[in-house]
N, C-alpha and C. Protein backbone atom coordinates (compact mmCIF):
# COMPACT_ATOMS: atom_id res chain seq x y z
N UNK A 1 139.64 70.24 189.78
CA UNK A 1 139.55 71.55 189.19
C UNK A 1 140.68 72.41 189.76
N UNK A 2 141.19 73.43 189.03
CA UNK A 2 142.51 73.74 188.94
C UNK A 2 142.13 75.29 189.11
N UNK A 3 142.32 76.40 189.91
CA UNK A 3 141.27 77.81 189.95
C UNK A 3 142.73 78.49 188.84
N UNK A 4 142.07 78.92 187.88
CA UNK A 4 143.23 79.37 186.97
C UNK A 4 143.22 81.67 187.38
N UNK A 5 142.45 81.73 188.23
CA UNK A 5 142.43 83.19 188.04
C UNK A 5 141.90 83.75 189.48
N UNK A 6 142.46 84.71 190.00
CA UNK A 6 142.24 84.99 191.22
C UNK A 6 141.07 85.24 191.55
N UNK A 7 140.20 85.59 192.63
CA UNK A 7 139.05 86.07 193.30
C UNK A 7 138.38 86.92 192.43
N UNK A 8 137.40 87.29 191.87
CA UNK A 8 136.43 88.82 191.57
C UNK A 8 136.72 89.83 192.32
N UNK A 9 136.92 89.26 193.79
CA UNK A 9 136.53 90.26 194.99
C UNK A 9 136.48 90.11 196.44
N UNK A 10 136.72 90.69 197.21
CA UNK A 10 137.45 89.70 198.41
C UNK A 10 136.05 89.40 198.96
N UNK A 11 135.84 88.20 199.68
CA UNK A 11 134.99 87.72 200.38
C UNK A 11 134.59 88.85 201.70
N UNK A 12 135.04 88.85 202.47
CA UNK A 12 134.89 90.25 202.95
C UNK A 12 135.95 91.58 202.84
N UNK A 13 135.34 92.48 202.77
CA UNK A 13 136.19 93.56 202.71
C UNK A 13 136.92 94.50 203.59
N UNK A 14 138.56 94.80 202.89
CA UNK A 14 139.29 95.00 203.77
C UNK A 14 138.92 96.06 205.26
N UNK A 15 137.57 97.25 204.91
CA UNK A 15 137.46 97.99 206.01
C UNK A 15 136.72 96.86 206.93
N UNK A 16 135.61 95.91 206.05
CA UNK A 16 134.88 95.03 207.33
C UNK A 16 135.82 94.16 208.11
N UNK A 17 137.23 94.20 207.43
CA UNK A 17 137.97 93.27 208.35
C UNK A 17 138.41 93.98 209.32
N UNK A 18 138.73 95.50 209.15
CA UNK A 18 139.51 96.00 209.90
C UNK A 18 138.20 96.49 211.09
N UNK A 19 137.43 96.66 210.85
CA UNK A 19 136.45 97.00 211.82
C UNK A 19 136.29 95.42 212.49
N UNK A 20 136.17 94.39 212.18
CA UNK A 20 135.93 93.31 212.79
C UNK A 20 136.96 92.86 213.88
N UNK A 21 138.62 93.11 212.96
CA UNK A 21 139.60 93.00 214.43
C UNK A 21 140.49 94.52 214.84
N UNK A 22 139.09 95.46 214.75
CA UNK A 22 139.48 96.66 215.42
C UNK A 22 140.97 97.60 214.98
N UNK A 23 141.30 97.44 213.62
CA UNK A 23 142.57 97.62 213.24
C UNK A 23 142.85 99.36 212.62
N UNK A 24 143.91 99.58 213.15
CA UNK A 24 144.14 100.97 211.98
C UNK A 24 144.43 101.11 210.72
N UNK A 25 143.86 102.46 209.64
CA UNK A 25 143.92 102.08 208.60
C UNK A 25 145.50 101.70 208.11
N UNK A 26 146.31 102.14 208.63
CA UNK A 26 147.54 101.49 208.64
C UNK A 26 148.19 100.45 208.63
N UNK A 27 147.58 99.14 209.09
CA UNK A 27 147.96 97.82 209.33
C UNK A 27 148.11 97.48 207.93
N UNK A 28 149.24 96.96 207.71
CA UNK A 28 150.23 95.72 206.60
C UNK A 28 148.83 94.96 206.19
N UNK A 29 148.44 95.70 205.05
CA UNK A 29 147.42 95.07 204.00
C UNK A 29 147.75 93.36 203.54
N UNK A 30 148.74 93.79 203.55
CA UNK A 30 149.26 92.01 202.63
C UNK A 30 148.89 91.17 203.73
N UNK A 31 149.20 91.41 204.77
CA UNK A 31 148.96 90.45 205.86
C UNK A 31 147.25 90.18 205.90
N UNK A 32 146.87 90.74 205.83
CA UNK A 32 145.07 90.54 206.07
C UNK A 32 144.82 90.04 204.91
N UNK A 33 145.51 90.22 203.62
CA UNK A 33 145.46 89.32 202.22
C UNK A 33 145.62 88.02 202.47
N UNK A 34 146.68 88.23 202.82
CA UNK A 34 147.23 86.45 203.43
C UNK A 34 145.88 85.54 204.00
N UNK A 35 145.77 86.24 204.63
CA UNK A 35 145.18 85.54 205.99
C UNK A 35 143.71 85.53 205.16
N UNK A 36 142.78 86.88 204.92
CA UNK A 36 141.84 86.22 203.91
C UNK A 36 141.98 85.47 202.95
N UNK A 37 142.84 84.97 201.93
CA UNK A 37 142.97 84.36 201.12
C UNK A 37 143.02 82.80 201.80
N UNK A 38 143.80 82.53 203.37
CA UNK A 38 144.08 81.19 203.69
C UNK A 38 142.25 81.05 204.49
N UNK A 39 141.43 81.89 205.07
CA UNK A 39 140.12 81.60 205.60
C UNK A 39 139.39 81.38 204.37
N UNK A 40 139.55 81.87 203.48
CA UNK A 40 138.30 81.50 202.40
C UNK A 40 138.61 79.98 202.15
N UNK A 41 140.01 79.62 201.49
CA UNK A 41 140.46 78.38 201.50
C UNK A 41 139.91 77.66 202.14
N UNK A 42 139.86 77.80 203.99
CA UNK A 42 139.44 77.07 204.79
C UNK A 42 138.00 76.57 204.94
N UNK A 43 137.14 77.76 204.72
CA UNK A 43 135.80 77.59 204.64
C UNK A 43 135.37 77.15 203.11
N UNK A 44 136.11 77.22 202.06
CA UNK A 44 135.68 76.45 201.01
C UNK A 44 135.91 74.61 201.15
N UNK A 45 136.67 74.66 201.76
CA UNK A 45 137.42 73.16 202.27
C UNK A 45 136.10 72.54 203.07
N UNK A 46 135.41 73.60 203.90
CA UNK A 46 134.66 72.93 204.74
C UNK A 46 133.25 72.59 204.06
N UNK A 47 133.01 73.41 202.98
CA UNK A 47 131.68 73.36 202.73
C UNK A 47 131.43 72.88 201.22
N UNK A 48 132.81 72.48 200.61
CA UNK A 48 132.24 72.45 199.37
C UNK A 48 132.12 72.98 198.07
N UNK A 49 131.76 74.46 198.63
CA UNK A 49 131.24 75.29 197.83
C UNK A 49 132.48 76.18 197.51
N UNK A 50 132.45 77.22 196.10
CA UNK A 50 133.46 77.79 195.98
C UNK A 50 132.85 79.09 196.39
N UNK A 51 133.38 79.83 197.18
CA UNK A 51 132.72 81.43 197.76
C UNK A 51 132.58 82.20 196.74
N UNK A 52 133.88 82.95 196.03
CA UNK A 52 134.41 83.94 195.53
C UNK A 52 134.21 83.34 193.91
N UNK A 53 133.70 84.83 193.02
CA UNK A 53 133.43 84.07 191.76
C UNK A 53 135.03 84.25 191.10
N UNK A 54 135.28 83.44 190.29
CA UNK A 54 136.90 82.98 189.79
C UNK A 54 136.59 81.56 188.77
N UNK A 55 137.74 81.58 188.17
CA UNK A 55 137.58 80.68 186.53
C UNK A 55 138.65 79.45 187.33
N UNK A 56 137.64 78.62 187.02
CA UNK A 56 138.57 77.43 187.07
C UNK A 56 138.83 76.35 185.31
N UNK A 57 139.82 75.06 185.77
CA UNK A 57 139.90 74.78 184.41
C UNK A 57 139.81 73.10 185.04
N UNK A 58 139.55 72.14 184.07
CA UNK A 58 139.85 70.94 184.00
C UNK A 58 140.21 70.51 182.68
N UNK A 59 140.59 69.22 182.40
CA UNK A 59 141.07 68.46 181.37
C UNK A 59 140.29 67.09 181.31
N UNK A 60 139.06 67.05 180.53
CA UNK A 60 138.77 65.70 180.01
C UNK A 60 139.10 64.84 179.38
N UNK A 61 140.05 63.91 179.24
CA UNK A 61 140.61 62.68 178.02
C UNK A 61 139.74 61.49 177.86
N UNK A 62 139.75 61.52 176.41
CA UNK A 62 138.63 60.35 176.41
C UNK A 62 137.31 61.27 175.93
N UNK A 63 136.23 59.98 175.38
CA UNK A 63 135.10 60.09 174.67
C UNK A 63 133.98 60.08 176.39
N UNK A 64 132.95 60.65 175.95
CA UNK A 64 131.86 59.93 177.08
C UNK A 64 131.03 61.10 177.42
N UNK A 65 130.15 60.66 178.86
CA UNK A 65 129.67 61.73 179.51
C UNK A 65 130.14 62.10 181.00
N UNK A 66 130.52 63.00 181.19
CA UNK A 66 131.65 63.24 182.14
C UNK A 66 130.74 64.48 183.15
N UNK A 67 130.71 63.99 184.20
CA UNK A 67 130.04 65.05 185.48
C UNK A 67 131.10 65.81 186.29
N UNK A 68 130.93 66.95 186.38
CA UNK A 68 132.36 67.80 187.16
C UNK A 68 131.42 68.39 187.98
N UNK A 69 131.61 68.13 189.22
CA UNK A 69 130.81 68.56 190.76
C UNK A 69 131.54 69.77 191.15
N UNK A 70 130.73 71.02 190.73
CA UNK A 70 131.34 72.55 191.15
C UNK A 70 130.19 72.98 191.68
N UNK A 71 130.78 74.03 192.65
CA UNK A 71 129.11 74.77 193.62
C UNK A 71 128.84 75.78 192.55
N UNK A 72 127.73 76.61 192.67
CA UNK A 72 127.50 77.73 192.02
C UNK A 72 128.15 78.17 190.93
N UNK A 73 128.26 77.53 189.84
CA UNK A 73 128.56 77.62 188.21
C UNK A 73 127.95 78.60 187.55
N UNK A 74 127.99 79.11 187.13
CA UNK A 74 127.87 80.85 186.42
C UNK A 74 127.94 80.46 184.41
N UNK A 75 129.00 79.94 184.55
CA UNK A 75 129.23 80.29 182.73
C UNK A 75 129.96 78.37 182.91
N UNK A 76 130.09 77.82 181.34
CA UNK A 76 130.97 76.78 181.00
C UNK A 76 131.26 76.65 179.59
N UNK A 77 132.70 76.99 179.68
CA UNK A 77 133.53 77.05 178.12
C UNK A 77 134.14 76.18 177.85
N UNK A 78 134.32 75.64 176.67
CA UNK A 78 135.05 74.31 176.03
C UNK A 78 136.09 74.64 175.45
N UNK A 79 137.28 74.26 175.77
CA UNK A 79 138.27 74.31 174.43
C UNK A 79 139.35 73.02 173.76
N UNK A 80 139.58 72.76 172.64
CA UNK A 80 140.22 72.06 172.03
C UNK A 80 141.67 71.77 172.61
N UNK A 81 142.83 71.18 172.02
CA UNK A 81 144.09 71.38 172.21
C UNK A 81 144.75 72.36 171.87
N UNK A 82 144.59 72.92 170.51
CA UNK A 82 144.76 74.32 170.26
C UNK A 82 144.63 75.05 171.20
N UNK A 83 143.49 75.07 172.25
CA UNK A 83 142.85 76.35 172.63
C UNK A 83 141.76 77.23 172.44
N UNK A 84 141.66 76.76 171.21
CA UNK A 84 140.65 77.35 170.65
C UNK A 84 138.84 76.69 171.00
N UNK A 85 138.41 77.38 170.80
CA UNK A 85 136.46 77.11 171.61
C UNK A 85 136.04 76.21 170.87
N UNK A 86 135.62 75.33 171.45
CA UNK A 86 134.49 73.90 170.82
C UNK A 86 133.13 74.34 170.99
N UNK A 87 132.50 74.34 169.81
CA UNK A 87 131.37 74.44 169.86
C UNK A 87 130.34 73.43 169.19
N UNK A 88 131.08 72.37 169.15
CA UNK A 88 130.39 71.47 168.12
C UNK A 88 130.15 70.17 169.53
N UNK A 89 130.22 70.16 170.32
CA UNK A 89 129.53 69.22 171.32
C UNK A 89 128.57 69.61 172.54
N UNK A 90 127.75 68.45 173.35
CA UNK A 90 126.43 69.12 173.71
C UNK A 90 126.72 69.40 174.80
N UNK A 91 126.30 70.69 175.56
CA UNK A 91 126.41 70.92 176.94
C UNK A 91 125.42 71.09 177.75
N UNK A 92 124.86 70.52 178.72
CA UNK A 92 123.68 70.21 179.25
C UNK A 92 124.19 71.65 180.87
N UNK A 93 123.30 72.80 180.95
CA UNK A 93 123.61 73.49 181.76
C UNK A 93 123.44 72.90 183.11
N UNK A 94 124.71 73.70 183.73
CA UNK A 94 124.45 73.42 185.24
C UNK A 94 123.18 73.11 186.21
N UNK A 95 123.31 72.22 187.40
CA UNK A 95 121.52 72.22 187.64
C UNK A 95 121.27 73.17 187.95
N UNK A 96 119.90 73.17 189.22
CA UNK A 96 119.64 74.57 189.43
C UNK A 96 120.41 75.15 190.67
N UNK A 97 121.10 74.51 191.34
CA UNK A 97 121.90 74.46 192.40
C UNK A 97 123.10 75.06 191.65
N UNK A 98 123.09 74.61 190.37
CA UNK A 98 124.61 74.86 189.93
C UNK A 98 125.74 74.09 190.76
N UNK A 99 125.71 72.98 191.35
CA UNK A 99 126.64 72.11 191.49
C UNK A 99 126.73 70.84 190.58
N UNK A 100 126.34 70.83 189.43
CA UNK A 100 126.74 70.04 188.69
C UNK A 100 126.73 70.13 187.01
N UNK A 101 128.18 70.02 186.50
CA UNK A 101 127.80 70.57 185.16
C UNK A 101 128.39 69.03 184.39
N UNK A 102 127.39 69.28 183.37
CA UNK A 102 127.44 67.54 182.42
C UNK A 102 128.03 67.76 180.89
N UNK A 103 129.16 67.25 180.77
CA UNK A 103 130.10 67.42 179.65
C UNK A 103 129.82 66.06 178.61
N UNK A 104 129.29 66.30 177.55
CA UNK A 104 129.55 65.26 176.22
C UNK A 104 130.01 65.16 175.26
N UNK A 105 131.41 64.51 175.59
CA UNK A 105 132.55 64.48 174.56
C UNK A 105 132.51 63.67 173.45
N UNK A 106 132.20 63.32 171.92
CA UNK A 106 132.12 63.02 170.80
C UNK A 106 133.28 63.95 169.67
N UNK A 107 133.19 62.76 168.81
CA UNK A 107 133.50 61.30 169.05
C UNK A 107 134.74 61.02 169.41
N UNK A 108 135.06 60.03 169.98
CA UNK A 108 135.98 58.70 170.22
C UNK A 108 138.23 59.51 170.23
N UNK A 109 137.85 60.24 169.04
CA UNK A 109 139.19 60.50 168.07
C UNK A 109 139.17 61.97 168.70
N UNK A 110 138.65 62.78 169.49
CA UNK A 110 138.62 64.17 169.33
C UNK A 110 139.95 64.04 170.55
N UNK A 111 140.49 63.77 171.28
CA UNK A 111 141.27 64.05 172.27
C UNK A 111 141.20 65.11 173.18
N UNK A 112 141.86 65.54 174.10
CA UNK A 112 141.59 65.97 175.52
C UNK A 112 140.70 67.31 174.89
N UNK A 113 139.46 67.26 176.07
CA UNK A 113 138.91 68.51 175.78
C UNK A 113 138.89 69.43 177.78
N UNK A 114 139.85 70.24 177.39
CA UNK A 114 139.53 71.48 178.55
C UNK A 114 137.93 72.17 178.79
N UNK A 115 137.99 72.25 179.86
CA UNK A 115 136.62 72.78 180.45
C UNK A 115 136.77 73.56 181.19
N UNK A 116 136.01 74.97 181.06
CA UNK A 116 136.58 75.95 181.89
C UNK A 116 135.32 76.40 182.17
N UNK A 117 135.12 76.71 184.23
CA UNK A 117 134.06 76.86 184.20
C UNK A 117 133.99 78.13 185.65
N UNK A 118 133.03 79.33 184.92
CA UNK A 118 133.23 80.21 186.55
C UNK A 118 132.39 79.77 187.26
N UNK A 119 132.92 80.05 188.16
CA UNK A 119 131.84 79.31 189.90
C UNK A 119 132.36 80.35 191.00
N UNK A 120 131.13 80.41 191.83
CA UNK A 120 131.47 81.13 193.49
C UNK A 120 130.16 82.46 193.09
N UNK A 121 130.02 82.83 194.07
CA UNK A 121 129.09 83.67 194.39
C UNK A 121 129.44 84.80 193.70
N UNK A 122 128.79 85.89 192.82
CA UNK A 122 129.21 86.63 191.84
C UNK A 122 129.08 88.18 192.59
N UNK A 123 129.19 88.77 193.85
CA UNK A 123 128.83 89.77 194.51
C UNK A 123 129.25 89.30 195.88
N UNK A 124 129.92 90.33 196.22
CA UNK A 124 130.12 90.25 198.16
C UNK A 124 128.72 89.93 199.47
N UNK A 125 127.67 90.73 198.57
CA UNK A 125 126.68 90.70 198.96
C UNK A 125 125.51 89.37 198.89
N UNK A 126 126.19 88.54 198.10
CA UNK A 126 125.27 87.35 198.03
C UNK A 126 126.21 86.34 198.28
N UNK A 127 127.46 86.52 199.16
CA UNK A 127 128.18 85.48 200.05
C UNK A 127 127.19 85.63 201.60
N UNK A 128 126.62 84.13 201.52
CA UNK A 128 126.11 84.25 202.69
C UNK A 128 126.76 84.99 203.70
N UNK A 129 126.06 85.60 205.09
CA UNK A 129 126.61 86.52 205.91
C UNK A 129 126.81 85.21 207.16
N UNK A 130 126.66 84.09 207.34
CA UNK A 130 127.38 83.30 208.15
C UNK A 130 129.06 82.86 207.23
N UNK A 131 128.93 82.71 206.55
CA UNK A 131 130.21 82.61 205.72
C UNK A 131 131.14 83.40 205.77
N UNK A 132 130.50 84.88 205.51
CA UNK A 132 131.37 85.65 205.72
C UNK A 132 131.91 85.83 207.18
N UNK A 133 131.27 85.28 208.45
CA UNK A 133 131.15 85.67 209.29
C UNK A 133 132.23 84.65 209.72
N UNK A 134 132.10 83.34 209.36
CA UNK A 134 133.16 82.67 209.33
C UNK A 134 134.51 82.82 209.03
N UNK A 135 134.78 83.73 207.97
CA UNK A 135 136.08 84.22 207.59
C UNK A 135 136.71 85.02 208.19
N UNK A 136 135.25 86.09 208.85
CA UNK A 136 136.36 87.05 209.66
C UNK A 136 136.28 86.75 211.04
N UNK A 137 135.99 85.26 211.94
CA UNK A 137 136.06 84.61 212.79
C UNK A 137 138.04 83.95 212.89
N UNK A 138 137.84 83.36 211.33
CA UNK A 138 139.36 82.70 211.28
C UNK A 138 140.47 83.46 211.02
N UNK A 139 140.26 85.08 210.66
CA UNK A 139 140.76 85.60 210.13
C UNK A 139 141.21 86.48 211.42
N UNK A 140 140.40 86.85 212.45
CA UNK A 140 141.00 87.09 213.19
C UNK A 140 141.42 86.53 214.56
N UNK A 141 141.33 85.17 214.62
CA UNK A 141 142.12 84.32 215.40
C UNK A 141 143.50 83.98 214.62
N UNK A 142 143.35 84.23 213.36
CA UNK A 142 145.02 83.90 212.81
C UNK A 142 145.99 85.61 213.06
N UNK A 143 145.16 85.86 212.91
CA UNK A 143 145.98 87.89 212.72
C UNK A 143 146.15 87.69 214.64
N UNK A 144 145.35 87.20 215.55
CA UNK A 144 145.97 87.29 217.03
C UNK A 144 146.91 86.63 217.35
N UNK A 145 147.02 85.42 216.80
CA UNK A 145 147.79 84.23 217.25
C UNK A 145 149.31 84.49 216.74
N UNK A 146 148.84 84.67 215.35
CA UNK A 146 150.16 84.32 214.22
C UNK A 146 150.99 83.09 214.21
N UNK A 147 150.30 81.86 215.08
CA UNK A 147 150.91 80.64 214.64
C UNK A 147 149.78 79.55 214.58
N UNK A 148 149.12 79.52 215.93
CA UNK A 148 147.61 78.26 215.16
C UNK A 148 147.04 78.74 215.80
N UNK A 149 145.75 78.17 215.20
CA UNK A 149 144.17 78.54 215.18
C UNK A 149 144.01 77.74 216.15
N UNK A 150 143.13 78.61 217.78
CA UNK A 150 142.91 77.30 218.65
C UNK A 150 141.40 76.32 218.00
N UNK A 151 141.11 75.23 218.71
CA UNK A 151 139.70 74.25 218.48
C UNK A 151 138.51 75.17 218.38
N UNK A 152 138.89 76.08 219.89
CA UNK A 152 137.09 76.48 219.44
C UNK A 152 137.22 77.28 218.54
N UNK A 153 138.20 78.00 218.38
CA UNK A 153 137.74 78.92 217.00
C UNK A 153 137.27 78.02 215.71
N UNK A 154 138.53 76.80 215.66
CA UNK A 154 138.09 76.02 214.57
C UNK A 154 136.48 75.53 214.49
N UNK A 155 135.93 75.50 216.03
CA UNK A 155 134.97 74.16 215.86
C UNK A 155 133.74 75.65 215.48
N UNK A 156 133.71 76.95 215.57
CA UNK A 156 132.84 77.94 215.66
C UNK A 156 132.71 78.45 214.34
N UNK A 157 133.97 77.80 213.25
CA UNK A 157 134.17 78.53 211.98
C UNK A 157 133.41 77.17 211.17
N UNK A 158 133.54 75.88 211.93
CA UNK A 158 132.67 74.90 211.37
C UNK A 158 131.73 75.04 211.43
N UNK A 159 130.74 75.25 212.69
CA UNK A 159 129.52 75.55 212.92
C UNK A 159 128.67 76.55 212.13
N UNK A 160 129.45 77.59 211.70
CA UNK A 160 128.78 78.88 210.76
C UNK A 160 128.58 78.21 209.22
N UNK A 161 129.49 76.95 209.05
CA UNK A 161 129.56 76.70 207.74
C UNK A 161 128.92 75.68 207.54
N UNK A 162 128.40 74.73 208.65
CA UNK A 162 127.21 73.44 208.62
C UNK A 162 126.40 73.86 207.49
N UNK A 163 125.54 74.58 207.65
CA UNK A 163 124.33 75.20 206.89
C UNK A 163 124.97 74.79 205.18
N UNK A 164 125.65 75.30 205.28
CA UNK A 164 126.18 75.17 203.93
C UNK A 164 126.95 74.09 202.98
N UNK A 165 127.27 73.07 203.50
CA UNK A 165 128.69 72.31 203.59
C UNK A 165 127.41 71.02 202.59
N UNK A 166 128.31 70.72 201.22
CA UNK A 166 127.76 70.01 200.13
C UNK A 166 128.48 68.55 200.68
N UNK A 167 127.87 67.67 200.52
CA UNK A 167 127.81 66.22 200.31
C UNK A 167 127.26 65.60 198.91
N UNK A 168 128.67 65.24 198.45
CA UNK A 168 128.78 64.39 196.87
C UNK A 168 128.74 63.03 197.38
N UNK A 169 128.21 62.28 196.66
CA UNK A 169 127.19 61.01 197.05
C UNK A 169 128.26 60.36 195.81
């Protein structure tokens, strides 16, 4: 899956960051962009799950029934080669976990069908608060360091994200 569109909304927000590594309202915004944008990365890497709600896309080729393993799925749109919306094949909704959405492509001759599907937590407020807590853990060992993240920070940003962290079988 390919994230075709940026964040909803930042995983945590810029005053909770700045209160978290004690910063003035002055500090080089882009930089704390950066750096949240590379911790969410990190903690999505760790767990699986996509945090932040945002549109992703894939490309199905071929006839069949096709499973695409996404965390927390929200909406799922079909489109042709044109581009244009398919509505003439069956879509079986996400489970209740919303990590799994089931695509059935008919018939045989239809060629690649795109799948576009939003996923991630749809509110700041319903990103778990160890998650978040995780971000602004990595977020401000990268804003101190500015070159690497030491172990324990790493192994403390893992630990917040255990709870959470999906296993595809």
């Amino acid at each position: 899956m390919k994230r075709i569109s940026a964040p909803a909304f930042p995983a945590v927000s810029a005053d909770q960051l700045r209160e978290w590594l004690r910063l003035d309202p002055d500090v080089d915004q882009a930089t704390l962009d950066l750096l949240l944008g590379s911790a969410v990365d990190h903690v999505q890497a760790l767990t699986g799950q996509i945090v932040v709600s945002a549109d992703y896309e894939t490309v199905l080729h071929g006839p069949g029934c096709h499973v695409i393993t996404i965390s927390n799925s929200t909406a799922v749109a079909l489109f042709d080669q044109a581009g244009d919306p398919i509505t003439d094949i069956d879509i079986v909704e996400a489970s209740v976990h919303g990590d799994l959405v089931f695509v059935e492509v008919l018939p045989a001759d239809r060629g690649p069908v795109t799948v576009r599907v939003t996923a991630g937590w749809t509110t700041e407020e319903m990103v778990p608060a160890s998650l978040r807590h995780a971000i602004a853990v990595y977020v401000g060992a990268a804003y101190d360091s500015r070159h690497a993240i030491d172990d324990a920070t790493l192994r403390t940003v893992a630990a917040l994200c255990q709870p959470f962290r999906r296993i595809v079988i």
